[in-house]
N, C-alpha and C. Protein backbone atom coordinates (compact mmCIF):
# COMPACT_ATOMS: atom_id res chain seq x y z
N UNK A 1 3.01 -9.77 -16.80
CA UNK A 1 2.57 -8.82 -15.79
C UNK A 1 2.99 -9.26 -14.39
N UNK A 2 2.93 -10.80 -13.86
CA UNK A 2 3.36 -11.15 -12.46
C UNK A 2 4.72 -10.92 -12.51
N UNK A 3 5.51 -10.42 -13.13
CA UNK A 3 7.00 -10.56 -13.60
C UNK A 3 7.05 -9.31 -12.49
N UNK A 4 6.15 -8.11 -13.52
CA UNK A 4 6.51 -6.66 -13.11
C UNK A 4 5.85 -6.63 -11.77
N UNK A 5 4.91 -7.33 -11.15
CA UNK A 5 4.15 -7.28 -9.78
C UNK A 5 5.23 -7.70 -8.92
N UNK A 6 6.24 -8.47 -9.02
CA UNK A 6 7.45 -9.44 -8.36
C UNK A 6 8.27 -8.33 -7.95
N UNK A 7 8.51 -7.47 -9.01
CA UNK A 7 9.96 -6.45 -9.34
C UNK A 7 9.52 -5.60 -8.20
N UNK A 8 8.29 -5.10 -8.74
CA UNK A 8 7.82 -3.67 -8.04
C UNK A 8 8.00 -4.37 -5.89
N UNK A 9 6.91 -5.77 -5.58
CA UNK A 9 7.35 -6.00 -4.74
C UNK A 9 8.47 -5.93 -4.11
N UNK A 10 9.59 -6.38 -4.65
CA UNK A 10 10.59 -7.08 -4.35
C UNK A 10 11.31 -5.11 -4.04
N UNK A 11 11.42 -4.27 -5.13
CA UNK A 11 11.48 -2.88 -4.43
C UNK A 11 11.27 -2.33 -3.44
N UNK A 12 9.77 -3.01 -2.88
CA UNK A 12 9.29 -1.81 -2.05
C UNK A 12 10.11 -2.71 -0.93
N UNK A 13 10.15 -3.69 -0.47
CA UNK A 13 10.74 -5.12 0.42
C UNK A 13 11.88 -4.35 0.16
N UNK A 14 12.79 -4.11 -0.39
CA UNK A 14 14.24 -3.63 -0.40
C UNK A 14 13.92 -2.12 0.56
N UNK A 15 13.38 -1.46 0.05
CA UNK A 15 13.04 0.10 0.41
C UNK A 15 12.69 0.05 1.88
N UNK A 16 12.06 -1.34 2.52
CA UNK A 16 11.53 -1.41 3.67
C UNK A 16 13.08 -1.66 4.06
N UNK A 17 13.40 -2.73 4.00
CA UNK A 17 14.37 -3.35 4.53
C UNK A 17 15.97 -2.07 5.03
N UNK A 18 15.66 -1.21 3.63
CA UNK A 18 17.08 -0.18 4.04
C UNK A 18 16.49 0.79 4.38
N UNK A 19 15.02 1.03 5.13
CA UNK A 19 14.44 1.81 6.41
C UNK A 19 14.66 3.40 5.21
N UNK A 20 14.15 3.15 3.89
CA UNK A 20 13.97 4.66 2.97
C UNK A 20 12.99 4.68 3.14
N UNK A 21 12.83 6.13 3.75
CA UNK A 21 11.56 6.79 4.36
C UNK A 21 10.81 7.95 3.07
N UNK A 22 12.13 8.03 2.13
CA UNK A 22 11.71 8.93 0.86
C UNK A 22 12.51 8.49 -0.03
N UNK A 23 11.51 8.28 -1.70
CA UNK A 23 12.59 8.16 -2.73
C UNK A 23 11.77 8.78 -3.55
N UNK A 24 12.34 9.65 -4.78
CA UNK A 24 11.93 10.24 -5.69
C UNK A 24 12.85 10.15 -6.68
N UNK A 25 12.53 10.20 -7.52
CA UNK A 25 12.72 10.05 -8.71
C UNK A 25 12.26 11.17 -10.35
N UNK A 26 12.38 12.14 -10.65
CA UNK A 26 12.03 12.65 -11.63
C UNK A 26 12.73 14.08 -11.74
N UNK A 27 11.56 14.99 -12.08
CA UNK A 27 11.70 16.55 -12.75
C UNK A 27 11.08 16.97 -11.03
N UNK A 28 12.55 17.89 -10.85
CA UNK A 28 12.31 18.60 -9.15
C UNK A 28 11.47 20.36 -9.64
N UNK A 29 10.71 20.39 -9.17
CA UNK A 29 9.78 21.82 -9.67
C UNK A 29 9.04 22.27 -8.31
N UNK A 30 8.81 23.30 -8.10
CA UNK A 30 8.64 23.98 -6.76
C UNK A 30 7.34 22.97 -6.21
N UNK A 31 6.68 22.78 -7.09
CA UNK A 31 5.24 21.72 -6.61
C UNK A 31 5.52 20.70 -5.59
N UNK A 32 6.62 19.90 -6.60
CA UNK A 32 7.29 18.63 -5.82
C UNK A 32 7.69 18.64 -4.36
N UNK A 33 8.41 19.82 -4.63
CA UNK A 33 9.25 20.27 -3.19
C UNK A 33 8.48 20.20 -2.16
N UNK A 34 7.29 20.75 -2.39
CA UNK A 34 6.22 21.79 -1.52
C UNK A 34 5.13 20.34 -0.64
N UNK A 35 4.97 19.82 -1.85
CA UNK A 35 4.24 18.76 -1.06
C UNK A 35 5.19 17.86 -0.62
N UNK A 36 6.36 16.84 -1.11
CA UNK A 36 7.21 16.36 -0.12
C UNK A 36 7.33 16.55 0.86
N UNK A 37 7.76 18.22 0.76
CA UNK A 37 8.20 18.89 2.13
C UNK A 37 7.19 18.66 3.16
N UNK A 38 6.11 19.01 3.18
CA UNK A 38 5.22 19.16 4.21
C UNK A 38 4.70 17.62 4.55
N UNK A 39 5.19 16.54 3.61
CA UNK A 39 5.40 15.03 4.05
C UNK A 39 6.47 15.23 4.75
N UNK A 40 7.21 15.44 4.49
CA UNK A 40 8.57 14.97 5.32
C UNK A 40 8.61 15.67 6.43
N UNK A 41 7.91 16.40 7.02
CA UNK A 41 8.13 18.24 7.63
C UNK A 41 7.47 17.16 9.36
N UNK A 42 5.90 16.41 8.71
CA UNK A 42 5.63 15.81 9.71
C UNK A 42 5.99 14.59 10.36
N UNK A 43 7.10 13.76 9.12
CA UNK A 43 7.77 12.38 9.38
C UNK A 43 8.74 12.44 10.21
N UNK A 44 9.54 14.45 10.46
CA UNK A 44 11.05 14.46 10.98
C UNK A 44 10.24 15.29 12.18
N UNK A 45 9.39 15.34 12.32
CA UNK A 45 9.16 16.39 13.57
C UNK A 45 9.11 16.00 14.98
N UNK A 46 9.60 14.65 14.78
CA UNK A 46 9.35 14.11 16.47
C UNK A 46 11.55 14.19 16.47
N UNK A 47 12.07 14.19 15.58
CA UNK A 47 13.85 14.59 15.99
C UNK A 47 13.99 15.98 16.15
N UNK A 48 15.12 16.29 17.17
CA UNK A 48 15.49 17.55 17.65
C UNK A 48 16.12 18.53 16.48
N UNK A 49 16.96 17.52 15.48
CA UNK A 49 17.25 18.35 14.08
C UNK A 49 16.38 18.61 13.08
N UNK A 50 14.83 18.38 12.85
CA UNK A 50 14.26 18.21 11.62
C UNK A 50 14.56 19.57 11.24
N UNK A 51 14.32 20.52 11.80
CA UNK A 51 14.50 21.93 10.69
C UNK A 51 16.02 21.49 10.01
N UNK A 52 17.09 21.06 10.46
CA UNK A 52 18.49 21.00 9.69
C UNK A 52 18.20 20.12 8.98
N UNK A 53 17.84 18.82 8.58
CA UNK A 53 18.02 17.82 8.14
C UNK A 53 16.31 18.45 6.68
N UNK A 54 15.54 19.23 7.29
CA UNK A 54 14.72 19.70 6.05
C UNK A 54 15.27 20.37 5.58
N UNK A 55 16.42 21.62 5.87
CA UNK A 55 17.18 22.57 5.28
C UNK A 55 17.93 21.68 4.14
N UNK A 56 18.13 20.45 4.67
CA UNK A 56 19.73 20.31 3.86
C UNK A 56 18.84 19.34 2.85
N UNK A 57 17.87 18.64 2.79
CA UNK A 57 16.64 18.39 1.96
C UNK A 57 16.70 19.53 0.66
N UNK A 58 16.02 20.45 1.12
CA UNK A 58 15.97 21.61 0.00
C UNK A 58 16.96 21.93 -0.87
N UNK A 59 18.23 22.26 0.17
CA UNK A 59 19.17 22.52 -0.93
C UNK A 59 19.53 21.18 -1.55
N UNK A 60 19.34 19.86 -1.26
CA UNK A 60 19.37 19.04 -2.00
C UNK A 60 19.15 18.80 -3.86
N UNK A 61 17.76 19.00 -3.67
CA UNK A 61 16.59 19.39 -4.61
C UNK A 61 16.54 20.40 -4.94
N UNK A 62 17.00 21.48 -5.18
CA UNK A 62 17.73 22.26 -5.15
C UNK A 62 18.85 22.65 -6.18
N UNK A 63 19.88 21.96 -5.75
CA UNK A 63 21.04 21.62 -6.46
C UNK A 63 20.26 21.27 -7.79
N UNK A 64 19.49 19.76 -7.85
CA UNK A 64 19.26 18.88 -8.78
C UNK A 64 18.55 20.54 -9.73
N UNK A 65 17.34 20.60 -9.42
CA UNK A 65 16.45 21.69 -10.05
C UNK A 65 17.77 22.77 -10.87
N UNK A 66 18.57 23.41 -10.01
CA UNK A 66 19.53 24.56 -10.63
C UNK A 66 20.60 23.98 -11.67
N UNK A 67 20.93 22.69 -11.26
CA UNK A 67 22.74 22.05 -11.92
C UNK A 67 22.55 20.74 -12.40
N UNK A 68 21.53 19.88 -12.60
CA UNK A 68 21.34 18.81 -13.48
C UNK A 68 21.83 19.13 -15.24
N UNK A 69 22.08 18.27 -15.24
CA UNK A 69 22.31 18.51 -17.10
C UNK A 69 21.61 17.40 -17.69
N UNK A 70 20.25 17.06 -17.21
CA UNK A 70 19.24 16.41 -17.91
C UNK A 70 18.08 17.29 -17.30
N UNK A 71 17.41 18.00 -18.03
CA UNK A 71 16.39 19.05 -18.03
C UNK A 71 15.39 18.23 -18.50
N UNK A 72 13.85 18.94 -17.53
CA UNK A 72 12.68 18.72 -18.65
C UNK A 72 11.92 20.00 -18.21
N UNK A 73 11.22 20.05 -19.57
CA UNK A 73 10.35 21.08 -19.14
C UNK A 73 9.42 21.40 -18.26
N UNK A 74 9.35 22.32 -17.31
CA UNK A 74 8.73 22.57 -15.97
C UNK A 74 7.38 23.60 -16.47
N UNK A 75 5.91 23.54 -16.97
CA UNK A 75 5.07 23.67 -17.16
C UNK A 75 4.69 24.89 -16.33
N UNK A 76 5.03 24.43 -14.88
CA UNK A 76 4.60 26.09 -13.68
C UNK A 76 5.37 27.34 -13.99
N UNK A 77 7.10 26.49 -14.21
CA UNK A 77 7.75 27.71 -13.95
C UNK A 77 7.97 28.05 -15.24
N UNK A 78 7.37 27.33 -16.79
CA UNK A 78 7.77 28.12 -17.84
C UNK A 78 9.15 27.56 -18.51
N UNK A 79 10.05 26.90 -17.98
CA UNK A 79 11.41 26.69 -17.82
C UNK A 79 11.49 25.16 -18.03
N UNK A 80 13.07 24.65 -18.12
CA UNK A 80 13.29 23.80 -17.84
C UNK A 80 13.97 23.80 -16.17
N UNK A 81 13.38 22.58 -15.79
CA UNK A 81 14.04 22.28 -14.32
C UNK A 81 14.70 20.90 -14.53
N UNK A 82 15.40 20.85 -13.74
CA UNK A 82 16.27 19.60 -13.44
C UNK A 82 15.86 18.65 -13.16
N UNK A 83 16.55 17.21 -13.58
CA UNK A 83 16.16 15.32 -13.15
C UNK A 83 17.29 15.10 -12.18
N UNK A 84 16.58 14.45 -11.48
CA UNK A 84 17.35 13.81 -11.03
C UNK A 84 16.55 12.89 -9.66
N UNK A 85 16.90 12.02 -8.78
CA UNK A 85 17.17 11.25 -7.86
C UNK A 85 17.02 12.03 -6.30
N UNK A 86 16.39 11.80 -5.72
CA UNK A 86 16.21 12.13 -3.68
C UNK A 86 16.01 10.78 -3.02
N UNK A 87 16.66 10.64 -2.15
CA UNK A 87 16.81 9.40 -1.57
C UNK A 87 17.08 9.85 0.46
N UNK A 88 15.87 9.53 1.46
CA UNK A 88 16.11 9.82 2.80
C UNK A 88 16.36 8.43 3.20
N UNK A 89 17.49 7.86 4.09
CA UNK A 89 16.96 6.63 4.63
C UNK A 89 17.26 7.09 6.19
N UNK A 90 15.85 5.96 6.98
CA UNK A 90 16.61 6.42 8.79
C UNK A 90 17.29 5.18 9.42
N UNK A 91 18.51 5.78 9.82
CA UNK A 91 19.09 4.63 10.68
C UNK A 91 19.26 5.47 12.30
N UNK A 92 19.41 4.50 13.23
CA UNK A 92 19.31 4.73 15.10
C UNK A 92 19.28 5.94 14.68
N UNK A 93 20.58 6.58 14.36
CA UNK A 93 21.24 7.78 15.11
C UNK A 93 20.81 9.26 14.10
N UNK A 94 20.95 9.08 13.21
CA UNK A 94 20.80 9.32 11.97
C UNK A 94 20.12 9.49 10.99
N UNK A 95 20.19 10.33 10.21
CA UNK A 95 19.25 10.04 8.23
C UNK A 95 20.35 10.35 7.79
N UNK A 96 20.09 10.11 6.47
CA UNK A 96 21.18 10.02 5.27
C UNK A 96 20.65 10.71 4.23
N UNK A 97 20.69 11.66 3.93
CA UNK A 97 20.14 12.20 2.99
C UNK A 97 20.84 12.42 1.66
N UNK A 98 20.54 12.11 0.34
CA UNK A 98 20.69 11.49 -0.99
C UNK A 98 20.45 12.13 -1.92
N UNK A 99 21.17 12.86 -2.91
CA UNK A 99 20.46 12.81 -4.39
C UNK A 99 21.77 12.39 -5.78
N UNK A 100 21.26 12.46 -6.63
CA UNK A 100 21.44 12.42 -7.55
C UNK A 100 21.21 12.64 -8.55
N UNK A 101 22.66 13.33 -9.65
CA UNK A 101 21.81 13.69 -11.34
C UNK A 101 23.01 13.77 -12.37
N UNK A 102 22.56 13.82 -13.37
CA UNK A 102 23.89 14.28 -14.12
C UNK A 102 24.57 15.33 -14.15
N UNK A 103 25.76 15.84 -14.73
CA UNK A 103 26.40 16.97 -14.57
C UNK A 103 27.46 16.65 -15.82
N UNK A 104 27.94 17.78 -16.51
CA UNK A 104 28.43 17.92 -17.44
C UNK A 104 29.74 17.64 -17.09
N UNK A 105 30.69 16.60 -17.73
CA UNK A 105 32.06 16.53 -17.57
C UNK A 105 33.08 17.23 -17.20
N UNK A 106 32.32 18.86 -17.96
CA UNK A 106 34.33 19.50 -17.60
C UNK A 106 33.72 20.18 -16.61
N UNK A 107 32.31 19.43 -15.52
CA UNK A 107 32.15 20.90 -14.28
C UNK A 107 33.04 19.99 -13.32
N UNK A 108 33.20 17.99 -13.63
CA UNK A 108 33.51 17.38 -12.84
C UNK A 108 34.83 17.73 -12.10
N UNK A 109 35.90 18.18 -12.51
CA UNK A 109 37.10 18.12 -11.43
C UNK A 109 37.02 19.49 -10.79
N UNK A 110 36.32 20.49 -11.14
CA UNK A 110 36.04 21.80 -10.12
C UNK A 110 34.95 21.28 -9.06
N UNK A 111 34.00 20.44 -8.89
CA UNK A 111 32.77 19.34 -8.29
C UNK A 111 33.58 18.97 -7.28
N UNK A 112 34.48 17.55 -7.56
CA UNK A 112 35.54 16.82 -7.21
C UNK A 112 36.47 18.16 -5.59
N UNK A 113 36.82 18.88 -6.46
CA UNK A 113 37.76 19.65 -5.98
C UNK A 113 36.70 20.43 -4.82
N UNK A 114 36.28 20.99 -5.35
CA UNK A 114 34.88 21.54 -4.11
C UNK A 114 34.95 20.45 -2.66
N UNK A 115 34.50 19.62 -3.54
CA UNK A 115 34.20 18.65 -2.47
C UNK A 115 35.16 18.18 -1.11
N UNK A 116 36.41 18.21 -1.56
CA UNK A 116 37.02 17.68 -1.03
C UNK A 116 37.74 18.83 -0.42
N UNK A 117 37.99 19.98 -0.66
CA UNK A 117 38.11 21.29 0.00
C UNK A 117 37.14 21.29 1.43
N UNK A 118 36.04 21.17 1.11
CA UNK A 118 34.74 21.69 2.05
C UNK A 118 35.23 20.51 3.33
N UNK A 119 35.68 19.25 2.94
CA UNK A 119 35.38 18.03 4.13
C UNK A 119 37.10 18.63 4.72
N UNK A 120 38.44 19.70 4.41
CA UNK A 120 38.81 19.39 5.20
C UNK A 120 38.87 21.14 5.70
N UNK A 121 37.55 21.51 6.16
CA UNK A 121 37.29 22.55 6.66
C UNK A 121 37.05 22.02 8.29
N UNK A 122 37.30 22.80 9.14
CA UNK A 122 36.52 23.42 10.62
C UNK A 122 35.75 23.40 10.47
N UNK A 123 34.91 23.64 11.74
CA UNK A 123 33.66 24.20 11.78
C UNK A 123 33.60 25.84 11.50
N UNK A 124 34.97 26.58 12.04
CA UNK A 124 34.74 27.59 11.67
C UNK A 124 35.26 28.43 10.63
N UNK A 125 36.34 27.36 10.01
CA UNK A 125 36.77 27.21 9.08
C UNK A 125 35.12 27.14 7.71
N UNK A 126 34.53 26.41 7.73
CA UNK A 126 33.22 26.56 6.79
C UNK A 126 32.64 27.62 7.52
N UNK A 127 32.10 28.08 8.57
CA UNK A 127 31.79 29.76 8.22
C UNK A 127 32.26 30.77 7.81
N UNK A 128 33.50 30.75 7.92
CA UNK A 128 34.04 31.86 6.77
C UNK A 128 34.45 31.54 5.89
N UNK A 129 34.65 30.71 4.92
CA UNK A 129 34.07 30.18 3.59
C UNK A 129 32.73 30.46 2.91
N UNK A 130 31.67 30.32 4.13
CA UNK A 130 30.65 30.35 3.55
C UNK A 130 30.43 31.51 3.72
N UNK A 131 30.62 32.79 4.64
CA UNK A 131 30.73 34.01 4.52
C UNK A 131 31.05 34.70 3.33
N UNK A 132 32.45 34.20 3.39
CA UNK A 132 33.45 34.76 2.01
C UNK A 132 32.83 34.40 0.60
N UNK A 133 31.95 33.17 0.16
CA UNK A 133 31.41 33.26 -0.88
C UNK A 133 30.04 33.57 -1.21
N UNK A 134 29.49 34.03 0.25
CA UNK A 134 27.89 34.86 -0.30
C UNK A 134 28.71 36.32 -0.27
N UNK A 135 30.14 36.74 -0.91
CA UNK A 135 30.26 38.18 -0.90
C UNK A 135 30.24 38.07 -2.04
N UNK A 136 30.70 37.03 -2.71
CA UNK A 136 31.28 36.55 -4.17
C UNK A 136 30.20 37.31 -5.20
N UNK A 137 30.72 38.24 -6.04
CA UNK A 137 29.19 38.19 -7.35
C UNK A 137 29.03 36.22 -7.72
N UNK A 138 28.12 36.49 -8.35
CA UNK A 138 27.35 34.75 -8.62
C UNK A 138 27.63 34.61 -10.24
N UNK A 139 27.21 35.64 -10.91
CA UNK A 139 27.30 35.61 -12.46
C UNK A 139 25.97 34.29 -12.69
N UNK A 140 25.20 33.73 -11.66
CA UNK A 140 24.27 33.42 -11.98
C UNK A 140 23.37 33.08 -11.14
N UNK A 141 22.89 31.31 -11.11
CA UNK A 141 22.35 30.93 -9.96
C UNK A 141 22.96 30.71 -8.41
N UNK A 142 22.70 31.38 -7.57
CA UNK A 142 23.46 31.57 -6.08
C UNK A 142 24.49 31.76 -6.13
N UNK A 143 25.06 31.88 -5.13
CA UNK A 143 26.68 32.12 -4.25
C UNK A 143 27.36 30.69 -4.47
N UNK A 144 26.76 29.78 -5.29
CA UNK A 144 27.88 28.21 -4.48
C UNK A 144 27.76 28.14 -3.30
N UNK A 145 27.29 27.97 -2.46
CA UNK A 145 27.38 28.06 -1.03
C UNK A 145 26.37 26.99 -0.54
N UNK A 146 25.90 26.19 -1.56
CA UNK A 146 25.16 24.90 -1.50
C UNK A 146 25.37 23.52 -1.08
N UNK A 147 27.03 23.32 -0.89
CA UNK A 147 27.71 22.37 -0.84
C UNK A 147 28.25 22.73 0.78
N UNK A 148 28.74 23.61 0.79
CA UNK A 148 29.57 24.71 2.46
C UNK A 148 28.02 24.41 2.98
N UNK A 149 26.87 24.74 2.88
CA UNK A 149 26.05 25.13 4.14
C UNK A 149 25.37 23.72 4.69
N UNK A 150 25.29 22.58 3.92
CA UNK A 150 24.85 21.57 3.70
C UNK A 150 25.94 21.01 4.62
N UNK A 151 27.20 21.22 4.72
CA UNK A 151 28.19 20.67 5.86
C UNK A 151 28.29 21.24 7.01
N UNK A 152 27.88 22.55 7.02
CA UNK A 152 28.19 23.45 8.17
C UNK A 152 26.52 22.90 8.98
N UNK A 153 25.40 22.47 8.22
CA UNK A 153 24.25 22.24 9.00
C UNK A 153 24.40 21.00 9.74
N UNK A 154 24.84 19.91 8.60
CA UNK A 154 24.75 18.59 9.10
C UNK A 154 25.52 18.04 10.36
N UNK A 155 26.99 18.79 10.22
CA UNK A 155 28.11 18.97 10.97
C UNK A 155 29.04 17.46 10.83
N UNK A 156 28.55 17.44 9.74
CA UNK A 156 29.59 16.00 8.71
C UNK A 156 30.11 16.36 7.22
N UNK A 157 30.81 15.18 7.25
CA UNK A 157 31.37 16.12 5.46
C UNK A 157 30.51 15.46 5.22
N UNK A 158 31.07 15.74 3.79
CA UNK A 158 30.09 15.53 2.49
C UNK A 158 30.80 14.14 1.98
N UNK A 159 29.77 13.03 1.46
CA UNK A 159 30.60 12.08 0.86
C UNK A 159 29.81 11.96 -0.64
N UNK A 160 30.72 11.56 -1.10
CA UNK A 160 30.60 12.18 -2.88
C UNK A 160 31.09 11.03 -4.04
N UNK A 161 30.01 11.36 -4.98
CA UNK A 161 30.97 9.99 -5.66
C UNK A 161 30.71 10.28 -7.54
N UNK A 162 31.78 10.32 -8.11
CA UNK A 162 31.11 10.84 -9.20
C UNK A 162 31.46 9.46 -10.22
N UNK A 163 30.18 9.07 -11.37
CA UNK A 163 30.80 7.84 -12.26
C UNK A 163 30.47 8.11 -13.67
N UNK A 164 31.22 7.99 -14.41
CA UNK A 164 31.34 8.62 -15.64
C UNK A 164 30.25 7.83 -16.02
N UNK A 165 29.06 8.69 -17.19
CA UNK A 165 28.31 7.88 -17.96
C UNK A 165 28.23 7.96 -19.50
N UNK A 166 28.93 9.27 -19.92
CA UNK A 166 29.05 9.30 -21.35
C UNK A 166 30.25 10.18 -21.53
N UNK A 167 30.61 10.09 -22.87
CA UNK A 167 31.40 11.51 -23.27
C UNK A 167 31.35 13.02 -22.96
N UNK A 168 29.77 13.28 -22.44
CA UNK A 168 29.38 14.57 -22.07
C UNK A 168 29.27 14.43 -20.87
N UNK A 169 28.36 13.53 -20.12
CA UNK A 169 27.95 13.70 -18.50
C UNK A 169 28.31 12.53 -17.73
N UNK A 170 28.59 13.01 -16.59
CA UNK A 170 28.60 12.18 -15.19
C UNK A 170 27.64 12.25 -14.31
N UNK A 171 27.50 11.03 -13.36
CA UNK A 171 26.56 10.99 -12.40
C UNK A 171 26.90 11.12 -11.43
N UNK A 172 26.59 12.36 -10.77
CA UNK A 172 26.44 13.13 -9.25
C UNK A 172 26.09 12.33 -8.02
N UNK A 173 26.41 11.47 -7.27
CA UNK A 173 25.87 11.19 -6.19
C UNK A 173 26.45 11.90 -4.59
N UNK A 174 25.45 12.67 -4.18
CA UNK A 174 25.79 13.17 -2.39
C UNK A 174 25.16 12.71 -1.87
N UNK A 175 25.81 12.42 -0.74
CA UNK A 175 25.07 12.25 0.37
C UNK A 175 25.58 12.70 1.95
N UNK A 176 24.70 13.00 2.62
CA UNK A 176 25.13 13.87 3.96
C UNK A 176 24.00 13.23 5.04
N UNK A 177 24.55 12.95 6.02
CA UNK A 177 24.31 12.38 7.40
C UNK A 177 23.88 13.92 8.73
N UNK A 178 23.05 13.36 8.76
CA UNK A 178 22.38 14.31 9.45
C UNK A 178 21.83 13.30 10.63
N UNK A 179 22.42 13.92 11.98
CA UNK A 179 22.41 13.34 13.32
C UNK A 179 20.95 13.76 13.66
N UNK A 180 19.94 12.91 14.19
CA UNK A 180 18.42 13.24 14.53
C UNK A 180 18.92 13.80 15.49
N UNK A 181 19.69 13.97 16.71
CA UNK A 181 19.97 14.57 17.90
C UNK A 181 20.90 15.56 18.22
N UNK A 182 21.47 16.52 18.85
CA UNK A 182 22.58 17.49 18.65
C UNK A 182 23.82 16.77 19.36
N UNK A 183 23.22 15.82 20.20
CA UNK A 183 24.57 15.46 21.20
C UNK A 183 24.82 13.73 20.60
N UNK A 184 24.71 13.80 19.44
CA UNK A 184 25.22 12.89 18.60
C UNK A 184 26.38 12.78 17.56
N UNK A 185 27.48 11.78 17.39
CA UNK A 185 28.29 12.19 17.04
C UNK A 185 28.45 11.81 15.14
């Protein structure tokens, strides 16, 4: 048992140390969101961006809930919702905002490709992108426009990293930098 008292310490001492102000871990379901949110709503409210940096939060969690390919069953909504990983840390200028989950192999090089489309957009270059694909029919959950608005808020790309974990799925990691101030670069 002092083994696991050491570990868990030695976590939260890490968690202090890289200034993570949020980590989660599990099944994202409107509950989760709701109370986080209104944690986090009062942790970002003294920076000039918190509404952007909570926007780009949501669609975070978000993503995970709609496009994980490790599901569990979500009890409120009836459904399965998505696993995965939320991770905020604050540095000076900055938060970093984090998630992670799995995703099915053959979505990876259209993912990949997204990604790297969106970082060599404009600024106004991603509004009409992101225009042009809320015209798009969806054929399901949203426009895609989860990845575009998340850059167009933060006003940074997107940095992305995908690592194979089986024959079927890969692991999703984003993350996006969100300036606490507007006249920050």
């Amino acid at each position: 048992m002092s083994d696991e008292k050491t570990t868990l310490f030695k976590y939260f001492r890490d968690m202090s140390q890289h200034e993570v102000i949020l980590s989660f871990k599990g099944t994202i379901s409107q509950e989760i969101l709701a109370d986080v949110g209104l944690s986090l709503r009062t942790r970002l409210s003294s920076y000039q961006n918190s509404k952007k940096t909570f926007a780009v939060f949501v669609e975070l969690a978000q993503n995970i809930y709609h496009h994980s390919a490790q599901k569990e069953f979500s009890i409120s909504k009836g459904r399965p919702a998505g696993v995965g990983v939320l991770l905020i840390q604050n540095h000076p200028e900055h938060l970093v905002l984090s998630s992670g989950n799995l995703i099915e192999n053959f979505k990876v090089e259209g993912l990949l490709e997204r990604c790297a489309y969106i970082n060599t957009l404009s600024e106004e270059d991603l509004k009409d992108y992101y225009v042009k694909q809320r015209k798009r029919p969806t054929g399901g959950v949203g426009a895609n426009i989860g990845l575009i608005d998340m850059a167009r808020r933060s006003g940074n790309p997107l940095e992305y990293n995908i690592t194979k974990v089986d024959e079927e799925n890969s692991f999703f990691a984003l993350s996006i930098r969100v300036n606490k101030f507007d006249n920050e670069a």
